[in-house]
N, C-alpha and C. Protein backbone atom coordinates (compact mmCIF):
# COMPACT_ATOMS: atom_id res chain seq x y z
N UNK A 1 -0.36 -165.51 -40.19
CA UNK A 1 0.26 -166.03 -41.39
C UNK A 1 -0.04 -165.10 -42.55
N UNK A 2 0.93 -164.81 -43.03
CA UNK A 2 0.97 -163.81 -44.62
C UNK A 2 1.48 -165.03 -45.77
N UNK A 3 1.01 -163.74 -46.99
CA UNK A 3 1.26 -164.46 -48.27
C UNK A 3 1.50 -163.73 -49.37
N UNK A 4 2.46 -163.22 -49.87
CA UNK A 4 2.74 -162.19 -50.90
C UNK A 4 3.36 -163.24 -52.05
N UNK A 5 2.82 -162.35 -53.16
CA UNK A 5 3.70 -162.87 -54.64
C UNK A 5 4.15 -161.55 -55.12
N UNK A 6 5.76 -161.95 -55.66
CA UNK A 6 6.21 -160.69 -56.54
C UNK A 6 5.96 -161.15 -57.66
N UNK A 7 6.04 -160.56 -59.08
CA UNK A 7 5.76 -160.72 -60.22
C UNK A 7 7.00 -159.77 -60.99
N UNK A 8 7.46 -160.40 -61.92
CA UNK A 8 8.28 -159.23 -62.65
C UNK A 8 7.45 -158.58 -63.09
N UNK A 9 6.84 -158.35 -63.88
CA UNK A 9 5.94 -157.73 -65.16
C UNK A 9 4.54 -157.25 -64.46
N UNK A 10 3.74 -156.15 -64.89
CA UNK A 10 3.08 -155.29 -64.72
C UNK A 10 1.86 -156.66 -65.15
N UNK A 11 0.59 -156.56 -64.26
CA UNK A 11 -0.33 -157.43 -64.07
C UNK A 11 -0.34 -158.55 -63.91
N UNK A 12 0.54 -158.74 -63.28
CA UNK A 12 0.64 -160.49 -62.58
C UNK A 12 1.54 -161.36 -63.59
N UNK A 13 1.89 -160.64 -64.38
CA UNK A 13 2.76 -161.77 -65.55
C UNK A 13 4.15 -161.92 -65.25
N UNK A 14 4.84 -162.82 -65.78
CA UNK A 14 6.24 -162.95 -66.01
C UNK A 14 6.19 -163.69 -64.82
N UNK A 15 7.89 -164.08 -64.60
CA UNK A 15 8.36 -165.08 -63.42
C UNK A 15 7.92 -163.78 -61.94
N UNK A 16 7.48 -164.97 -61.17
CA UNK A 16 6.81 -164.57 -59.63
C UNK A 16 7.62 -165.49 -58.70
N UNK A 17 7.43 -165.34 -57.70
CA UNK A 17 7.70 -165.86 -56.33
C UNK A 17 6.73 -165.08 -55.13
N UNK A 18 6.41 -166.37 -54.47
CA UNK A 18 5.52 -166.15 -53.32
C UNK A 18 6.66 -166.35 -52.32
N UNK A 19 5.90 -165.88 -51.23
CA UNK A 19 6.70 -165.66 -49.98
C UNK A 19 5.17 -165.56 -48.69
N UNK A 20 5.94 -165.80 -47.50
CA UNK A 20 5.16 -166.12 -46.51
C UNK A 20 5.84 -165.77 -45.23
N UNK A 21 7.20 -165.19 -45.35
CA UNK A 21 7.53 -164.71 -44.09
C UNK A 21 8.72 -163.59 -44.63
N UNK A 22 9.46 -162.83 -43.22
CA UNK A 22 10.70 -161.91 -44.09
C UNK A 22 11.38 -162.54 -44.85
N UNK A 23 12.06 -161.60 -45.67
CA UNK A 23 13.24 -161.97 -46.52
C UNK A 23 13.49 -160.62 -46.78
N UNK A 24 15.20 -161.10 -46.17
CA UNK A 24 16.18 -159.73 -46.29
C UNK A 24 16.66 -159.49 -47.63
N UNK A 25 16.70 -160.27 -48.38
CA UNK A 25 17.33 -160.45 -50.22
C UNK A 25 16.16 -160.77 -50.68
N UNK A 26 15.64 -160.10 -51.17
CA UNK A 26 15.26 -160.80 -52.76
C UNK A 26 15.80 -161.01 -54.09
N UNK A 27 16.88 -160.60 -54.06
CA UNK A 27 17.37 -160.60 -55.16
C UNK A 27 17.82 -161.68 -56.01
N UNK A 28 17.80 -162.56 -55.24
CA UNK A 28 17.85 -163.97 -56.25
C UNK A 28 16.78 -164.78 -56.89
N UNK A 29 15.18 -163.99 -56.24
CA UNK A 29 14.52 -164.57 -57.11
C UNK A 29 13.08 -164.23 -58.04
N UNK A 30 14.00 -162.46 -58.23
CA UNK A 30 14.06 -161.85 -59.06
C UNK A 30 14.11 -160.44 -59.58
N UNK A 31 14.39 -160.44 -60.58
CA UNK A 31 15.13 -159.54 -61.09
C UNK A 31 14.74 -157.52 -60.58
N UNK A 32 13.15 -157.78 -61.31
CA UNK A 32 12.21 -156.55 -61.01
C UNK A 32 11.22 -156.80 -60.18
N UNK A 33 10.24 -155.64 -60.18
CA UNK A 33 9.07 -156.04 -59.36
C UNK A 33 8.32 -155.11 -60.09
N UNK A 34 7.35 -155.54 -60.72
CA UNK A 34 6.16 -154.48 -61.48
C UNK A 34 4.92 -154.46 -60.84
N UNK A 35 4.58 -155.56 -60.12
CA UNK A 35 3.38 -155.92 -59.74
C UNK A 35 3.22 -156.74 -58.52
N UNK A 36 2.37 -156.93 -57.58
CA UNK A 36 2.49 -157.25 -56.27
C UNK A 36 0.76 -157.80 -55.91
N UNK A 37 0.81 -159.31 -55.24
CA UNK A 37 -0.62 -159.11 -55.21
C UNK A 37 -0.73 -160.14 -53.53
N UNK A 38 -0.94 -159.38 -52.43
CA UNK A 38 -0.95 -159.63 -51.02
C UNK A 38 -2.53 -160.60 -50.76
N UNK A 39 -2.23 -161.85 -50.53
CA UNK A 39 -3.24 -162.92 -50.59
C UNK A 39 -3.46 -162.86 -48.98
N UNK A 40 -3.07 -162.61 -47.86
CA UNK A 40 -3.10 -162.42 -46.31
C UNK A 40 -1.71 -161.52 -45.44
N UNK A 41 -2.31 -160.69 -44.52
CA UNK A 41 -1.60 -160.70 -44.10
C UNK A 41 -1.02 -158.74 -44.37
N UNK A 42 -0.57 -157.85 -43.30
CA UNK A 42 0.25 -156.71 -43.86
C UNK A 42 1.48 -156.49 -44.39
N UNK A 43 1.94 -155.65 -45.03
CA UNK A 43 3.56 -156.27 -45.21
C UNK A 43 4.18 -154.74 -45.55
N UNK A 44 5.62 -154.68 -45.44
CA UNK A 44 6.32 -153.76 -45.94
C UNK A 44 7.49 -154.43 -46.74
N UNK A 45 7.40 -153.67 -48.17
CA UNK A 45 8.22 -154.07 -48.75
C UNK A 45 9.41 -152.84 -49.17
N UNK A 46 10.43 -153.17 -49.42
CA UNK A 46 11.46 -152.12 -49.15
C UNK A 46 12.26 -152.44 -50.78
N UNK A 47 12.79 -150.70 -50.69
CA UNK A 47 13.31 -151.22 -52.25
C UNK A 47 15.05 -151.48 -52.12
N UNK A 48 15.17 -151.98 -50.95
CA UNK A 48 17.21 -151.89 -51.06
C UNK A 48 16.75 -153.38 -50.08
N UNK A 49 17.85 -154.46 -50.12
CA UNK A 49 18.42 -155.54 -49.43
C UNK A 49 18.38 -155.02 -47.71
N UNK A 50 17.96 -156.13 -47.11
CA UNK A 50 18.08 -155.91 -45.20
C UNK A 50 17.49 -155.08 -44.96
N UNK A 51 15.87 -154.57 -45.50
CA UNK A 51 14.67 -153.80 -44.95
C UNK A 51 15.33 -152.54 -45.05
N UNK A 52 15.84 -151.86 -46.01
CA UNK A 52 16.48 -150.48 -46.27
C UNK A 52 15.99 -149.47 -47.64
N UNK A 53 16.02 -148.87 -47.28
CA UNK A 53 15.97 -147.59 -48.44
C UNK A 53 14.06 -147.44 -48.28
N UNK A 54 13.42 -147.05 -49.20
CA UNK A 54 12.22 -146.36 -49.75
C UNK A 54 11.09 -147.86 -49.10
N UNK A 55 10.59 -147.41 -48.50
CA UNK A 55 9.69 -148.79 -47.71
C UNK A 55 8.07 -148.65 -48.10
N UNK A 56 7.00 -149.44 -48.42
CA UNK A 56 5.89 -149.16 -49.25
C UNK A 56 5.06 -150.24 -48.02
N UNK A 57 4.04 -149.51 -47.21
CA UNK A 57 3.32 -150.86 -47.00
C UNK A 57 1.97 -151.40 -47.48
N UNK A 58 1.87 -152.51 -47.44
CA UNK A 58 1.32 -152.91 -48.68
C UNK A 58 -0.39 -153.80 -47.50
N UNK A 59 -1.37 -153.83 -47.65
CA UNK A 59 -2.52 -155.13 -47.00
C UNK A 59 -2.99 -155.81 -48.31
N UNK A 60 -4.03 -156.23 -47.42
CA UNK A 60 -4.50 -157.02 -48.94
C UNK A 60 -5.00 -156.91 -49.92
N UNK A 61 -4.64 -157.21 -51.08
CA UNK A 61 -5.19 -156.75 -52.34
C UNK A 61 -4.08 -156.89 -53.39
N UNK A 62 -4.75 -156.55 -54.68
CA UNK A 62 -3.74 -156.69 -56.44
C UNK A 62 -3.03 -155.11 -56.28
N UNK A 63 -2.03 -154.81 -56.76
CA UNK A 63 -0.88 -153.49 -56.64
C UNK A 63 -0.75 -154.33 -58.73
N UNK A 64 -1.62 -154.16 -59.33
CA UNK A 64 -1.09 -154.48 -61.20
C UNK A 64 0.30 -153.70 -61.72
N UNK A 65 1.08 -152.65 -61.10
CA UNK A 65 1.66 -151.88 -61.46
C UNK A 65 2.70 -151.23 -59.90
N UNK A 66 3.95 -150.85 -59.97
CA UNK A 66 4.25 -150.51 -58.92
C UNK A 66 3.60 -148.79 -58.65
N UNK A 67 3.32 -147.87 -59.62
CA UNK A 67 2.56 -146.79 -58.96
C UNK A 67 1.22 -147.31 -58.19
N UNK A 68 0.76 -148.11 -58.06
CA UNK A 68 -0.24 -148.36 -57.29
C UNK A 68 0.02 -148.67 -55.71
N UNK A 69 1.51 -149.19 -55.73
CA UNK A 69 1.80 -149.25 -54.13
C UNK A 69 2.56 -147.99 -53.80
N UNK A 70 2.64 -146.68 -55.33
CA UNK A 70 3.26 -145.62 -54.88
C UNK A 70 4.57 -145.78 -54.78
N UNK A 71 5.49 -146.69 -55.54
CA UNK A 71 6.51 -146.73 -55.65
C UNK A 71 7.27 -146.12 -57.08
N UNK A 72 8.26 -145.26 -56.08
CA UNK A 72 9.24 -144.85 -57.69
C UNK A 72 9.49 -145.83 -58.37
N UNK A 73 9.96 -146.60 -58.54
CA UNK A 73 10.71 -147.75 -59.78
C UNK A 73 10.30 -148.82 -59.37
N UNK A 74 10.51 -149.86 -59.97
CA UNK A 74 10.24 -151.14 -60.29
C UNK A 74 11.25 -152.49 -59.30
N UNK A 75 11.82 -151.86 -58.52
CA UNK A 75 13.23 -152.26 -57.56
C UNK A 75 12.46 -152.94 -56.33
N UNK A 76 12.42 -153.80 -56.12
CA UNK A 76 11.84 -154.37 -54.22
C UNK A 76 12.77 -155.40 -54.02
N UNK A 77 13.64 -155.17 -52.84
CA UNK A 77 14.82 -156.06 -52.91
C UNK A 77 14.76 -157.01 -51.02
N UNK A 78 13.70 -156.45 -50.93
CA UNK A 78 13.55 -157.15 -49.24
C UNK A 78 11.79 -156.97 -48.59
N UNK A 79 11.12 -157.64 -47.94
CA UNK A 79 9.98 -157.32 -47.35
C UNK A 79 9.76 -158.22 -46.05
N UNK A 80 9.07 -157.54 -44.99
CA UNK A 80 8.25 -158.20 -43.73
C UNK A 80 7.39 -158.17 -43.79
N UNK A 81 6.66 -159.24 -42.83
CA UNK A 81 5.31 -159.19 -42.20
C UNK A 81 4.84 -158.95 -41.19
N UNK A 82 4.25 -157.61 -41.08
CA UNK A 82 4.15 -157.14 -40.37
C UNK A 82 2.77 -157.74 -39.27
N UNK A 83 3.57 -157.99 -37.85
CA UNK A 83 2.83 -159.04 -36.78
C UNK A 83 1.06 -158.15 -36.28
N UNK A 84 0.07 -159.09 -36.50
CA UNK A 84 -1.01 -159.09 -35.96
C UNK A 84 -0.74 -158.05 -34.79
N UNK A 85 -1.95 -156.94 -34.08
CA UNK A 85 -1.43 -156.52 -33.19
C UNK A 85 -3.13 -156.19 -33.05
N UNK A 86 -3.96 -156.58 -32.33
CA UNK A 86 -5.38 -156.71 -32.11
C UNK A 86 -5.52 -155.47 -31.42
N UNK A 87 -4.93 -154.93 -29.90
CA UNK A 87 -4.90 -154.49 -28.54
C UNK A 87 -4.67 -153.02 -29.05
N UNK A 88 -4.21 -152.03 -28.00
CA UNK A 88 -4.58 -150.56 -28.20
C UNK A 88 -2.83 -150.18 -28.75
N UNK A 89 -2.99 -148.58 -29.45
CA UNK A 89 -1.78 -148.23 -29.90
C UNK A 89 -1.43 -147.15 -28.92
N UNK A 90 -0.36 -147.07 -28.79
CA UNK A 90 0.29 -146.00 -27.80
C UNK A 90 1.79 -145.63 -28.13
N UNK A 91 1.87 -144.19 -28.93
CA UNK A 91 3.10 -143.86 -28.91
C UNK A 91 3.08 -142.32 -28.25
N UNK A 92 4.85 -142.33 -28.03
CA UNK A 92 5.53 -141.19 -27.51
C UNK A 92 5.99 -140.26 -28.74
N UNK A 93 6.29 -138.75 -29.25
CA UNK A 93 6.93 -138.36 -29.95
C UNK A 93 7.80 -137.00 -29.40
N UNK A 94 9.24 -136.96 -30.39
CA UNK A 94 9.63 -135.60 -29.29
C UNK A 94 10.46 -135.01 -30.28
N UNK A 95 10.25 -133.60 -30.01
CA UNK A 95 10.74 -132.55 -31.03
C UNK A 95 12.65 -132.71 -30.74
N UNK A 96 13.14 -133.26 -29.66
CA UNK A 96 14.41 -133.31 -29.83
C UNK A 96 15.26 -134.99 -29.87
N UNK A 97 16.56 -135.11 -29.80
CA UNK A 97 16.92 -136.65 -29.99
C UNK A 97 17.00 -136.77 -28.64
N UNK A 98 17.03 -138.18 -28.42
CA UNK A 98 17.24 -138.67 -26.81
C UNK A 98 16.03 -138.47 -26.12
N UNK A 99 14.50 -138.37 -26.64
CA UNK A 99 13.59 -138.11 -25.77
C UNK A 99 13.69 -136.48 -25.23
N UNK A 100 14.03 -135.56 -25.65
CA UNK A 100 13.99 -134.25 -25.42
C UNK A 100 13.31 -133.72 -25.90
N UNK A 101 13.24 -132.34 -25.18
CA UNK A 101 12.06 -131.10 -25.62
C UNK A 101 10.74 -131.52 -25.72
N UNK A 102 9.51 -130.83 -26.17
CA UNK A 102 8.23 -131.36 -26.34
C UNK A 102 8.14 -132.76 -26.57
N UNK A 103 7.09 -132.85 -25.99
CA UNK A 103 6.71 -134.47 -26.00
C UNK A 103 4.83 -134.58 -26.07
N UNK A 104 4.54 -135.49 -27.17
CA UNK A 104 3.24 -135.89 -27.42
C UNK A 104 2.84 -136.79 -27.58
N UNK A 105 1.73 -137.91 -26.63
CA UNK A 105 1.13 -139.32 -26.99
C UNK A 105 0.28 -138.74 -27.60
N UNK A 106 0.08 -140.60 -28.42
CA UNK A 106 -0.72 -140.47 -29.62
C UNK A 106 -1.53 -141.96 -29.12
N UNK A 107 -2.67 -142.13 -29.23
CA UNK A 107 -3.37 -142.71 -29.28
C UNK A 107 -3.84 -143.58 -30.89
N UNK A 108 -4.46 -142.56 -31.61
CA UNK A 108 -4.76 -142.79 -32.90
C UNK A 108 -4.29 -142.03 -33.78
N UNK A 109 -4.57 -142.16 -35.05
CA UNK A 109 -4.13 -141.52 -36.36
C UNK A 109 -4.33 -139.92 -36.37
N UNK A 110 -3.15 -139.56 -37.09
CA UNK A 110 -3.00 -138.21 -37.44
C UNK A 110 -2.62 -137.54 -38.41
N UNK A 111 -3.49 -136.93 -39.23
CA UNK A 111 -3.48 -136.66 -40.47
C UNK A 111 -2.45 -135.48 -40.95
N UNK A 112 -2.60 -134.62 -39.72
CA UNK A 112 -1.59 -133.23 -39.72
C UNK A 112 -1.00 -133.18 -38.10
N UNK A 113 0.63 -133.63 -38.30
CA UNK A 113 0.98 -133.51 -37.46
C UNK A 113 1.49 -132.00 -36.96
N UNK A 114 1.59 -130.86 -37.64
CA UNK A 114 1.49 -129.61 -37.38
C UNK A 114 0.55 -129.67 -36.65
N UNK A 115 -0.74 -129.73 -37.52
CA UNK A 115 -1.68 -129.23 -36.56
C UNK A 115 -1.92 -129.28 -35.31
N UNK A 116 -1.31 -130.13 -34.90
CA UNK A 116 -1.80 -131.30 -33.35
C UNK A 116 -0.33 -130.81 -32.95
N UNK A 117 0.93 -130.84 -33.43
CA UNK A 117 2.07 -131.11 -32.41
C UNK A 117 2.98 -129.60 -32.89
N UNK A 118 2.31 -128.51 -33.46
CA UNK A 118 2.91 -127.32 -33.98
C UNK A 118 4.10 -127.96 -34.44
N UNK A 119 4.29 -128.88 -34.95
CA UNK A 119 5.97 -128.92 -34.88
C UNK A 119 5.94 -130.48 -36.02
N UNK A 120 6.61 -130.10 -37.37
CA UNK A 120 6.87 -131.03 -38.58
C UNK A 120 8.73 -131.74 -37.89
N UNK A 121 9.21 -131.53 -37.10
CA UNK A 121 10.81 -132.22 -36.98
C UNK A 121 10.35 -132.98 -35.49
N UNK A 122 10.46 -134.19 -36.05
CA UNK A 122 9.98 -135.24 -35.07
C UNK A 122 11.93 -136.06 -34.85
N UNK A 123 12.08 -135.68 -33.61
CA UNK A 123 13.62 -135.96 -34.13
C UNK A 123 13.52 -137.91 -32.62
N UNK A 124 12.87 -138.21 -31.83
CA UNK A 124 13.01 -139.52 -31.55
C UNK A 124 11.52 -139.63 -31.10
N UNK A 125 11.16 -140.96 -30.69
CA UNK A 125 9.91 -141.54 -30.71
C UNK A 125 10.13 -143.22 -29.50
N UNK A 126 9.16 -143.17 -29.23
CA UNK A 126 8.90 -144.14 -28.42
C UNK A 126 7.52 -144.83 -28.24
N UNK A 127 7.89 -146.12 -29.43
CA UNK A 127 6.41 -146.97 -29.55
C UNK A 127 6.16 -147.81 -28.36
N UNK A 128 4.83 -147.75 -27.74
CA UNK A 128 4.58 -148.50 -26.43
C UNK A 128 3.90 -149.84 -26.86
N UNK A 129 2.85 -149.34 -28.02
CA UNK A 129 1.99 -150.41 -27.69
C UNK A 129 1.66 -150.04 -29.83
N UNK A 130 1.68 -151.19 -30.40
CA UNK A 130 0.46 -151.43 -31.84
C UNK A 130 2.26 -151.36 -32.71
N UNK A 131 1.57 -150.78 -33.79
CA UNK A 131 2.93 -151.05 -35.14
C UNK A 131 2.24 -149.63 -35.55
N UNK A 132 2.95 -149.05 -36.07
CA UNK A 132 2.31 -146.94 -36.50
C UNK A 132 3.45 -147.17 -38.06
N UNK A 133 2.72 -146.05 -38.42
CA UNK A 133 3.69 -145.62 -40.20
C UNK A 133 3.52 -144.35 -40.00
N UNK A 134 4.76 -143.93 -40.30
CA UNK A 134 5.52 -142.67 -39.90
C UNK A 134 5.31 -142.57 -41.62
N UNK A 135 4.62 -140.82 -42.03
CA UNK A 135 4.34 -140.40 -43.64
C UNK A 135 5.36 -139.28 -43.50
N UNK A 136 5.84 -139.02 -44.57
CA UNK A 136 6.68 -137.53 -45.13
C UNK A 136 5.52 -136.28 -45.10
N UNK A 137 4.86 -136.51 -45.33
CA UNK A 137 3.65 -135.14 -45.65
C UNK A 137 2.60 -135.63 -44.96
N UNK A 138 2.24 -134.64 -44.83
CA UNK A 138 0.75 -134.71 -44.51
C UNK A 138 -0.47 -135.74 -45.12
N UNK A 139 -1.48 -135.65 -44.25
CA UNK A 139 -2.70 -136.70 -45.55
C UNK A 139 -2.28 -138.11 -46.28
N UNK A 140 -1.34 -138.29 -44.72
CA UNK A 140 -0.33 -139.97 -45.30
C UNK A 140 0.26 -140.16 -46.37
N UNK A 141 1.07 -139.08 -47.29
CA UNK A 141 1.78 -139.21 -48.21
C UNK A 141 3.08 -138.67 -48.37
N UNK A 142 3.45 -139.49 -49.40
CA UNK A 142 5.52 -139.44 -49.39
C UNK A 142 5.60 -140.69 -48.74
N UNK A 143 7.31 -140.59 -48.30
CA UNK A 143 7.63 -141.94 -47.71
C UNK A 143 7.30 -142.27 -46.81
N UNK A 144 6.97 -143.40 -46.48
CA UNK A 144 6.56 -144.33 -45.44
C UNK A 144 7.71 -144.70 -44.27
N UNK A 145 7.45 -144.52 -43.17
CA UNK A 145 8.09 -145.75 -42.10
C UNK A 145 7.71 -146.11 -40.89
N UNK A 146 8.05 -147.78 -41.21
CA UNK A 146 7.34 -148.48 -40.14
C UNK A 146 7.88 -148.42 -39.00
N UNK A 147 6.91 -148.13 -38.01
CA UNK A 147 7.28 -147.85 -36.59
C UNK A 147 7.26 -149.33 -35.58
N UNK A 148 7.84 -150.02 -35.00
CA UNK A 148 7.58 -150.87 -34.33
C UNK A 148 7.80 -150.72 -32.85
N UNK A 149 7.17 -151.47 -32.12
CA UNK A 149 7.17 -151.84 -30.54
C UNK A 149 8.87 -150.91 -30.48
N UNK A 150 9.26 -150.33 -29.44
CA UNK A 150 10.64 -149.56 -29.32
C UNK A 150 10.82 -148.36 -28.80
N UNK A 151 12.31 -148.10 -29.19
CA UNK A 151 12.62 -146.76 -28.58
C UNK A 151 13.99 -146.13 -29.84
N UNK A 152 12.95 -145.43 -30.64
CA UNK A 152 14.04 -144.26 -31.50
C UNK A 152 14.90 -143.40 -31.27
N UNK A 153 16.08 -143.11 -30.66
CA UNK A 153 16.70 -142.08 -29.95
C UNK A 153 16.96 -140.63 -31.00
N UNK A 154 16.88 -141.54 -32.44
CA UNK A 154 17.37 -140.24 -33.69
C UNK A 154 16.10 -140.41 -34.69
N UNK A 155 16.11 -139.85 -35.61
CA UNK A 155 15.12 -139.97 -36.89
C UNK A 155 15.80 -141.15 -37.64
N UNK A 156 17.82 -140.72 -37.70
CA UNK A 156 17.96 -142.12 -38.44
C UNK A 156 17.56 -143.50 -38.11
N UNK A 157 17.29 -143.82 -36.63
CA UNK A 157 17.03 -145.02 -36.54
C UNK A 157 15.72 -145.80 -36.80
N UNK A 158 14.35 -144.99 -37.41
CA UNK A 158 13.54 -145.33 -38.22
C UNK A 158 13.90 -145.53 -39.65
N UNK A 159 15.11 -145.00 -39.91
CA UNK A 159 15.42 -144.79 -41.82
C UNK A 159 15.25 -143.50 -41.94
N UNK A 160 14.88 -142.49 -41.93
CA UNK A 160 14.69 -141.21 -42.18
C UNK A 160 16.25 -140.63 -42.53
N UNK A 161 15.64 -139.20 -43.08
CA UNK A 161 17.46 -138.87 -43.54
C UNK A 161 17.07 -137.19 -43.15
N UNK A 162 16.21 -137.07 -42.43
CA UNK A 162 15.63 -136.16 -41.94
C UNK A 162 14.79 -136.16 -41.03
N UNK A 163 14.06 -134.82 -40.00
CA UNK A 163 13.47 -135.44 -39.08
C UNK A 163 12.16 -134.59 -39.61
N UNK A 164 11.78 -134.47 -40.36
CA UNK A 164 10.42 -133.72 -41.11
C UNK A 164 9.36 -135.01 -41.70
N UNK A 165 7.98 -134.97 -40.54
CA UNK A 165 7.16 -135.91 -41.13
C UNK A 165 5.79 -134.88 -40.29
N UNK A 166 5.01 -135.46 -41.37
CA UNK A 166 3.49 -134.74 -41.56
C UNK A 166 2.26 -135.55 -40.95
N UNK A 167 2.52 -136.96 -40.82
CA UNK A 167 1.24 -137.61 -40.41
C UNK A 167 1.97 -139.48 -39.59
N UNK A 168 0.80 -139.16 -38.93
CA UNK A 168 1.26 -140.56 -38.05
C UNK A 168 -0.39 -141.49 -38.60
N UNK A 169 -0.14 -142.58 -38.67
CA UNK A 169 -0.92 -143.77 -38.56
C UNK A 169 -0.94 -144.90 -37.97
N UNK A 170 -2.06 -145.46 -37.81
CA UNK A 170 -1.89 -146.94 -36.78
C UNK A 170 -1.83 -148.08 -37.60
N UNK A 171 -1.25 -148.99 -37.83
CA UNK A 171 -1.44 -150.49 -38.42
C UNK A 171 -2.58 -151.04 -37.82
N UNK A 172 -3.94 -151.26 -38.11
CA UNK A 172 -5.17 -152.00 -37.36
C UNK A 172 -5.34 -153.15 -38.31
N UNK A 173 -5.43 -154.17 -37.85
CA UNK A 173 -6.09 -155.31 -38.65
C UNK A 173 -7.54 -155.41 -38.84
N UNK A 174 -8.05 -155.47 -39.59
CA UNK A 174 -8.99 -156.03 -39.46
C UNK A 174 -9.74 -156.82 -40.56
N UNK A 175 -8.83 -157.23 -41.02
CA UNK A 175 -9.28 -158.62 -42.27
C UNK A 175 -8.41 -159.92 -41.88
């Protein structure tokens, strides 16, 4: 079970709404998002309607300001909760679409995916086992995307608009 509040206004002020499971719209109940404060639970919140565009994930804790969840603007128009996953992580990655060319499991986190996979164009993927966040750069930064249980055949079908990413991570619970 999760528990997020949006807030219009920068430190918890102005009209809010809590939430406790997805929602593909937010937009009806409200306007901006300045501030964000996650009471249980992981979550990704996305700044376009139906889990699309610029995705931020968020655990627990106060975000007083949206640069604190590292978001360009003030826009969050959809978010999930992202499911408990206790057990081991296991993904596939491959320098071409359709599961082609080089191929590398991943166990755990990776800070430089050069380093480890000579190769920044991650063009499909295949999650076996946990929930992973796919970073733009290296050292887990730039955009985010959430990887789930599956099979990616392109970069677009994570959201990407490119197939250039720098670091892999695991979703672990442990609060």
């Amino acid at each position: 079970m999760g528990k997020i509040i949006f807030y219009e206004d920068k430190n918890f002020q102005g009209r809010s709404y809590e939430c406790s499971s997805d929602c593909a719209d937010l937009h009806s109940h409200f306007s901006r998002c300045n501030s964000i404060q996650v009471e249980s639970g992981h979550w990704m919140v996305y700044e376009r309607p139906n889990f699309m565009g610029y995705q931020y994930f968020l655990r627990r804790g106060e975000y007083p300001d949206y640069q604190r969840w590292m978001g360009f603007n003030d826009c969050i128009r959809s978010c999930c909760l992202i499911p408990q996953h206790q057990g081991s992580h296991r993904m596939r990655i491959y320098e071409r679409s359709d599961f082609g060319g080089q191929m590398m499991e991943f166990t755990d986190d990776c800070p430089s995916l050069y380093d480890r996979f000579h190769n920044n164009d991650i063009h499909s993927c295949n999650v076996m086992d946990g929930y992973w966040l796919f970073y733009e750069h290296p050292n887990y930064k730039g955009r985010q995307y959430l990887m789930r249980p599956g099979e990616y055949r392109r970069f677009g079908d994570w959201g990407a608009m490119n197939p250039r990413l720098g670091s892999i991570r695991r979703i672990a619970f442990s609060n």
